[in-house]
C-alpha atoms as a PDB file:
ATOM      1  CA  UNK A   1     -44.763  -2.412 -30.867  1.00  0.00           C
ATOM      2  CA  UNK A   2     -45.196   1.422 -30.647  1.00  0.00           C
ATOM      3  CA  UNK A   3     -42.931   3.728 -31.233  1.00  0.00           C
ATOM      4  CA  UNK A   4     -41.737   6.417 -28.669  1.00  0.00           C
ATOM      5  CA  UNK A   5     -41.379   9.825 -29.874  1.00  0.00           C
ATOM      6  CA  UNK A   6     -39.265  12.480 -28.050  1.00  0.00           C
ATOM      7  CA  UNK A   7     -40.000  15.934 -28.316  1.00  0.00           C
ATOM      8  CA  UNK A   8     -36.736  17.581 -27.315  1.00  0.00           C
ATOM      9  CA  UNK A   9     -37.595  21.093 -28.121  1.00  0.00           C
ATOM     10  CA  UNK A  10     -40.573  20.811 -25.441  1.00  0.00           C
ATOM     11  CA  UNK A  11     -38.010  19.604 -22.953  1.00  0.00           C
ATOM     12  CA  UNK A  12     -35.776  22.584 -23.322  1.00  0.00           C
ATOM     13  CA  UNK A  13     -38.581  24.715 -22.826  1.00  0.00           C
ATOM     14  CA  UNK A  14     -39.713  23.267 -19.662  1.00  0.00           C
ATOM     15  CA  UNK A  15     -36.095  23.235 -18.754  1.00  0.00           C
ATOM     16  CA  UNK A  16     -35.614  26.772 -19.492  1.00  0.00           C
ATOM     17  CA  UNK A  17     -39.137  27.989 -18.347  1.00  0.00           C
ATOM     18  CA  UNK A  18     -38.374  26.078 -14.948  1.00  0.00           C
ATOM     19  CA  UNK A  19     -35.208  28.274 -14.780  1.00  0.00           C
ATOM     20  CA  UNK A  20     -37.284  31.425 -15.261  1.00  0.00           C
ATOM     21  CA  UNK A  21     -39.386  30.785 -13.075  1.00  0.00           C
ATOM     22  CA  UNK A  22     -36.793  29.909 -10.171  1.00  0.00           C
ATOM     23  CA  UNK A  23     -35.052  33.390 -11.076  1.00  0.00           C
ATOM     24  CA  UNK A  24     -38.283  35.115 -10.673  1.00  0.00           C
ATOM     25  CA  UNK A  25     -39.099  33.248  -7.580  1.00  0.00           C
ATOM     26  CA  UNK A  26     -35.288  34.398  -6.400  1.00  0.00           C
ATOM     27  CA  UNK A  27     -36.084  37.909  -6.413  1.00  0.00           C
ATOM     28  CA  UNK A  28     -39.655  38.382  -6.405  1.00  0.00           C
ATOM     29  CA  UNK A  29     -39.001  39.437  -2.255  1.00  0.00           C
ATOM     30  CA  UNK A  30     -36.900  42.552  -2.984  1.00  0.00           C
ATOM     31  CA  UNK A  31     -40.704  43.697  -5.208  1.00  0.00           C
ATOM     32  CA  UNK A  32     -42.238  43.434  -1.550  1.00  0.00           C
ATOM     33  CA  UNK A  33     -40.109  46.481  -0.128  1.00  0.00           C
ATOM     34  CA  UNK A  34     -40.398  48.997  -3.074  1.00  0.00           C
ATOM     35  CA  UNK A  35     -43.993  48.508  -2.886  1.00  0.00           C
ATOM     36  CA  UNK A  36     -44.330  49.214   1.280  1.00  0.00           C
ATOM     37  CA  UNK A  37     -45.074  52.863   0.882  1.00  0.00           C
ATOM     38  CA  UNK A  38     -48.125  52.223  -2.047  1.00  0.00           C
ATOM     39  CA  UNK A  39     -50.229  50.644   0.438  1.00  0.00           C
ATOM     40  CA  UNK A  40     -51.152  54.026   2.284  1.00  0.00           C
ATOM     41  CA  UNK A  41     -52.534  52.363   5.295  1.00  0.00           C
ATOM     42  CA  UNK A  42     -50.232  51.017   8.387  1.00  0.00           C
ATOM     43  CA  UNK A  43     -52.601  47.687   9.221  1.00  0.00           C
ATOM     44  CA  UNK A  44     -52.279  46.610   5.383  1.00  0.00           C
ATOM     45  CA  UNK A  45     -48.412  47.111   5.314  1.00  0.00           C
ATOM     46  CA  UNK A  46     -48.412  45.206   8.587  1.00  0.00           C
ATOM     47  CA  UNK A  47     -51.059  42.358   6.075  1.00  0.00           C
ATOM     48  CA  UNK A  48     -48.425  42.563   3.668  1.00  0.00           C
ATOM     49  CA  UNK A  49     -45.183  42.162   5.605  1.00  0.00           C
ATOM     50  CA  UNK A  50     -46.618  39.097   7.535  1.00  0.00           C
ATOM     51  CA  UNK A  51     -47.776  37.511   4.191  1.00  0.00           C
ATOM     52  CA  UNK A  52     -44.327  38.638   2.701  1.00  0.00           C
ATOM     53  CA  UNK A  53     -42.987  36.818   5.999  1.00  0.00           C
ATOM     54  CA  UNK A  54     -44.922  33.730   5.110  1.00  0.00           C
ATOM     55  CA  UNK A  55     -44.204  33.590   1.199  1.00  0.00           C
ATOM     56  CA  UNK A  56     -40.507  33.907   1.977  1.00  0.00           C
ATOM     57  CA  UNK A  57     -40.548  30.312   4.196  1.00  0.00           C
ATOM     58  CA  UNK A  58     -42.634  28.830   1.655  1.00  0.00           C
ATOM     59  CA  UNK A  59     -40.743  30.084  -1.282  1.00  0.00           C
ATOM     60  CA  UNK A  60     -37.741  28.639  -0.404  1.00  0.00           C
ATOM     61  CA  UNK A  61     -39.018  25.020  -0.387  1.00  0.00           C
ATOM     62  CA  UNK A  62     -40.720  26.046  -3.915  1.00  0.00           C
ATOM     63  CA  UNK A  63     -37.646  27.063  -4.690  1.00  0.00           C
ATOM     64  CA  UNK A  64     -36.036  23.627  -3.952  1.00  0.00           C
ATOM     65  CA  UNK A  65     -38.648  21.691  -5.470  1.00  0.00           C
ATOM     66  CA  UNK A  66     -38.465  23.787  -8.634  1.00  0.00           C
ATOM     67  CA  UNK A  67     -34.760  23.125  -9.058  1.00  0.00           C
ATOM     68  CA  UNK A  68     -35.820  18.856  -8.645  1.00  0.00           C
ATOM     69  CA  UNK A  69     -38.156  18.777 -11.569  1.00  0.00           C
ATOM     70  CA  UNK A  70     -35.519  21.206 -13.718  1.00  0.00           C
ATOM     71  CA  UNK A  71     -32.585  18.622 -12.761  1.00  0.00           C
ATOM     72  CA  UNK A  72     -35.209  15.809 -13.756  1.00  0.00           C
ATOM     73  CA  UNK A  73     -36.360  17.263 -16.686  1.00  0.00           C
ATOM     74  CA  UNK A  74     -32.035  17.775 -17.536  1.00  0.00           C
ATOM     75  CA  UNK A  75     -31.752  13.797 -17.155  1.00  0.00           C
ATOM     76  CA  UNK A  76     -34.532  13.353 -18.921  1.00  0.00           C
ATOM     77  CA  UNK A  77     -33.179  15.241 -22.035  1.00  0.00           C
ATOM     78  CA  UNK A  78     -29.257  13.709 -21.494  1.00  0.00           C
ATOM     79  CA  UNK A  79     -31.012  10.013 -20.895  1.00  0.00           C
ATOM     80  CA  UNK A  80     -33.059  10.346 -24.206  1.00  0.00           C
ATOM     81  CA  UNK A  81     -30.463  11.848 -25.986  1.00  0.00           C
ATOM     82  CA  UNK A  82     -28.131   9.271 -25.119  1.00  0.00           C
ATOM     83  CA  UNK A  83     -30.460   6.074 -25.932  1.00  0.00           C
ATOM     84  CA  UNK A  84     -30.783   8.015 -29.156  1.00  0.00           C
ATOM     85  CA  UNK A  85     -27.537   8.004 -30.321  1.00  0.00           C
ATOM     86  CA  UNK A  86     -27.257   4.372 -28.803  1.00  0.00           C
ATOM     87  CA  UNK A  87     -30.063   3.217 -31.152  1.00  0.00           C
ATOM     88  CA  UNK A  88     -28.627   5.307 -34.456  1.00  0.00           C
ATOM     89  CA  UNK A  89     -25.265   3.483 -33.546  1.00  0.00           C
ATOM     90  CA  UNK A  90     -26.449  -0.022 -33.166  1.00  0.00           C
ATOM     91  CA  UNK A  91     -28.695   0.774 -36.308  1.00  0.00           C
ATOM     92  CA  UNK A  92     -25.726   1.855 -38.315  1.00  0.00           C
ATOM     93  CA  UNK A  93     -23.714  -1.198 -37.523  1.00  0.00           C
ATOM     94  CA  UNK A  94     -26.778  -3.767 -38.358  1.00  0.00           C
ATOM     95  CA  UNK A  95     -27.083  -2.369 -41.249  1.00  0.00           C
ATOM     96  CA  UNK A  96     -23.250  -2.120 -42.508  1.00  0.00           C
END
């Protein structure tokens, strides 16, 4: 029988990277604007708004999908938490 190991701390960090990285994703569209008078020509802001265009109807199923695996990775943790304490409790009593 092998044993299973947990590494919780890793979990929180893809839990809280995942969050990041949704919060960038949030406002990484109001960048686009600010940068609209850098690009010095009219065709590449036109490039740039239709990609911006794009990246916004894309973004928000990334977006979506993001928030799944964080939500998985947060039943993950409670799930393996949980059969943890389960295990130290049934441990303790077996052994009392």
């Amino acid at each position: 029988m092998t044993d299973l190991g947990v590494d919780f701390d890793y979990l929180y960090t893809i839990k809280n990277d995942l969050k990041m990285v949704r919060r960038e994703f949030n406002t990484c569209s109001s960048h686009q604007e600010s940068l609209r008078e850098e690009y010095g020509s009219s065709l590449v802001a036109g490039a740039m708004e239709a990609f911006t265009d794009n990246w916004d109807d894309h973004r928000k199923e990334l977006l979506g999908n993001i928030e799944k695996v964080r939500k998985l990775v947060q039943t993950s943790i409670s799930n393996f938490e949980k059969l943890e304490k389960d295990l130290t409790d049934a441990h303790k009593k077996k052994t009392k």
